[in-house]
C-alpha atoms as a PDB file:
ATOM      1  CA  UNK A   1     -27.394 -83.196  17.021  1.00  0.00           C
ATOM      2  CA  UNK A   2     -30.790 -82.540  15.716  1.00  0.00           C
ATOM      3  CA  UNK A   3     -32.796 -79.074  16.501  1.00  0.00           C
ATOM      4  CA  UNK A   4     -35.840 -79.375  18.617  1.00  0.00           C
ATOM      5  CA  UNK A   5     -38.971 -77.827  16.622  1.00  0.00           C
ATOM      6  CA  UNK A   6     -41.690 -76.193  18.997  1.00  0.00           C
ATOM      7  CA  UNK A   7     -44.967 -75.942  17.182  1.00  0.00           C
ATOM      8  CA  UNK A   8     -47.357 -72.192  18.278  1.00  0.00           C
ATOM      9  CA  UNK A   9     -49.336 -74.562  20.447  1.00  0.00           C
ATOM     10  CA  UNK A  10     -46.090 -76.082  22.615  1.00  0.00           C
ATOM     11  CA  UNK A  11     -44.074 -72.638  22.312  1.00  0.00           C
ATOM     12  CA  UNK A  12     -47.183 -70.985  23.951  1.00  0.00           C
ATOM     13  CA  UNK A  13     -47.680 -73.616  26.588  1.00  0.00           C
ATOM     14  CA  UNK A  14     -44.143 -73.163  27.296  1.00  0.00           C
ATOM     15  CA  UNK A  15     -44.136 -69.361  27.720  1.00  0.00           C
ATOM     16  CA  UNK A  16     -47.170 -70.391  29.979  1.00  0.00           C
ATOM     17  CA  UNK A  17     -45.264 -72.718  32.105  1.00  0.00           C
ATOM     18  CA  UNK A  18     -41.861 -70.731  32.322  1.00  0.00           C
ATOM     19  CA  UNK A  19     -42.845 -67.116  32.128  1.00  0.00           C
ATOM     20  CA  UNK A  20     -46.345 -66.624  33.941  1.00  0.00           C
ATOM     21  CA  UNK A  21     -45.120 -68.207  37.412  1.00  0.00           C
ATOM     22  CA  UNK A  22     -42.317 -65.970  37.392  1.00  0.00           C
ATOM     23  CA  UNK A  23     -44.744 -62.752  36.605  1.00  0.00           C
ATOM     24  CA  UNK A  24     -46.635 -64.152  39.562  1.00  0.00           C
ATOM     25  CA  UNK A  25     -43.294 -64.062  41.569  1.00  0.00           C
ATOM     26  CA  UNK A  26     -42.338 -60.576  41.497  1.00  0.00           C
ATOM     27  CA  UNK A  27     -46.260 -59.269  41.047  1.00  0.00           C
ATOM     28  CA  UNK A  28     -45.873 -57.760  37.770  1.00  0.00           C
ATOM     29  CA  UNK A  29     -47.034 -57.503  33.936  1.00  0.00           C
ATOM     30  CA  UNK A  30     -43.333 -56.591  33.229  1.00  0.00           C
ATOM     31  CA  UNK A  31     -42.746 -56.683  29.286  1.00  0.00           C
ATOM     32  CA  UNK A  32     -41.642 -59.802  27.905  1.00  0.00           C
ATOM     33  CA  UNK A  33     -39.270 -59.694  25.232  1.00  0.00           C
ATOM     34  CA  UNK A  34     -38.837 -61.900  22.082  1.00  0.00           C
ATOM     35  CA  UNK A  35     -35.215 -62.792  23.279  1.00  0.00           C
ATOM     36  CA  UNK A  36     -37.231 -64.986  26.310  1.00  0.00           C
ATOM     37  CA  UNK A  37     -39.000 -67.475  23.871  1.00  0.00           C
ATOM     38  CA  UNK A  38     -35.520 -69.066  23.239  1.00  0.00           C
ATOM     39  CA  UNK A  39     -34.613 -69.463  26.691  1.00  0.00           C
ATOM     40  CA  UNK A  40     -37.741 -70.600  27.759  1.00  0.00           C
ATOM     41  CA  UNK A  41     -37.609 -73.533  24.825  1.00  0.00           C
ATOM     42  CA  UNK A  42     -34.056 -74.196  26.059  1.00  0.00           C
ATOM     43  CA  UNK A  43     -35.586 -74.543  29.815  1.00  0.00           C
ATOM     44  CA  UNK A  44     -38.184 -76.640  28.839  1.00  0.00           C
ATOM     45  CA  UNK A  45     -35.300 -78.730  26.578  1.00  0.00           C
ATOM     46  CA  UNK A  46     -33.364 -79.162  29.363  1.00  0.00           C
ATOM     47  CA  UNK A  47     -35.238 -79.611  32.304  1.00  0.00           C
ATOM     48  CA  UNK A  48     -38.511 -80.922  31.105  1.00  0.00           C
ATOM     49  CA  UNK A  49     -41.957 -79.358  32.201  1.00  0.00           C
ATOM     50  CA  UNK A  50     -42.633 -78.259  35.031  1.00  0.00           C
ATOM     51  CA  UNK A  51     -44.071 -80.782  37.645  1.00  0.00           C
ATOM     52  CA  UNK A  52     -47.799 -80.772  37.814  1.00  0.00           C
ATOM     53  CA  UNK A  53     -48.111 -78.343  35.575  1.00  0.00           C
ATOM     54  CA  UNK A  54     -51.473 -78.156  33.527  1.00  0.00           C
ATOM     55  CA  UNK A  55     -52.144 -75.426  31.097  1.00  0.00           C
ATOM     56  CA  UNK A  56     -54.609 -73.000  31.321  1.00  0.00           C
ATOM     57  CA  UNK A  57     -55.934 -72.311  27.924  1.00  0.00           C
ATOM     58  CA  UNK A  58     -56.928 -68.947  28.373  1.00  0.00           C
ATOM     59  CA  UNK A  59     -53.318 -68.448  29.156  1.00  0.00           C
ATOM     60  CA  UNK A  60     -52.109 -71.064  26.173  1.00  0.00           C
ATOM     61  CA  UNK A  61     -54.801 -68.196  23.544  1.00  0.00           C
ATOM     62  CA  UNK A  62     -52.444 -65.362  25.241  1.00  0.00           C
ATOM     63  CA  UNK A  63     -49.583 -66.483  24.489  1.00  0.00           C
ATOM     64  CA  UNK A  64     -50.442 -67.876  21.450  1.00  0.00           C
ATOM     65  CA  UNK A  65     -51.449 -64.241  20.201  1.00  0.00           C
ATOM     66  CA  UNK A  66     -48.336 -62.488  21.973  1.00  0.00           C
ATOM     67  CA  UNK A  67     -45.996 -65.366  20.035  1.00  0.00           C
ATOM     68  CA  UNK A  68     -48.144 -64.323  16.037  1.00  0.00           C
ATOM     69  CA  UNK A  69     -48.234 -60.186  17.080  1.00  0.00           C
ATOM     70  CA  UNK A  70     -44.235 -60.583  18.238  1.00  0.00           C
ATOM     71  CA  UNK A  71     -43.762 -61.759  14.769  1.00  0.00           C
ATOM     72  CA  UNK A  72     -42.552 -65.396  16.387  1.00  0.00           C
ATOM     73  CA  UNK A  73     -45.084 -67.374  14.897  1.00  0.00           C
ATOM     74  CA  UNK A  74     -47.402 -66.244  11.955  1.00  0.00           C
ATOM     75  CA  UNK A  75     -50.958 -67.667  11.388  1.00  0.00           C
ATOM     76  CA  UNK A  76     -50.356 -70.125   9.509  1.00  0.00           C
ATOM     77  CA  UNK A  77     -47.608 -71.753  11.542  1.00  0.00           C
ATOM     78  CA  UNK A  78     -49.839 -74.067  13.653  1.00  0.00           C
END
């Protein structure tokens, strides 16, 4: 067994890929809590990405920012 290690750039493209379509779903900008970013990686672990899916990167620099201000990620953790 050996952990998986998400860099800011793949966390954040995950969060994109898991987390925005669902938003989309139920029409919101519900909050997002830290707890999500580990079942997200675990998701994307799991079941791979999401077919087709191509990342925005104005969406990738969102969550990016949301992952260093939540305390996930600091600056320097590229």
């Amino acid at each position: 067994y050996r952990p998986v290690q998400f860099t800011l750039g793949q966390t954040a493209q995950a969060m994109h890929a898991v987390i925005d379509p669902h938003l989309r779903k139920i029409n919101s900008r519900s909050r997002v809590g830290r707890s999500r970013v580990r079942e997200v990686l675990r998701q994307i672990v799991t079941d791979g990405w999401p077919p087709d899916f191509e990342p925005d990167p104005e969406r990738v620099a969102h969550w990016q920012a949301w992952l260093i201000t939540n305390g996930i990620f600091t600056d320097d953790t590229q």
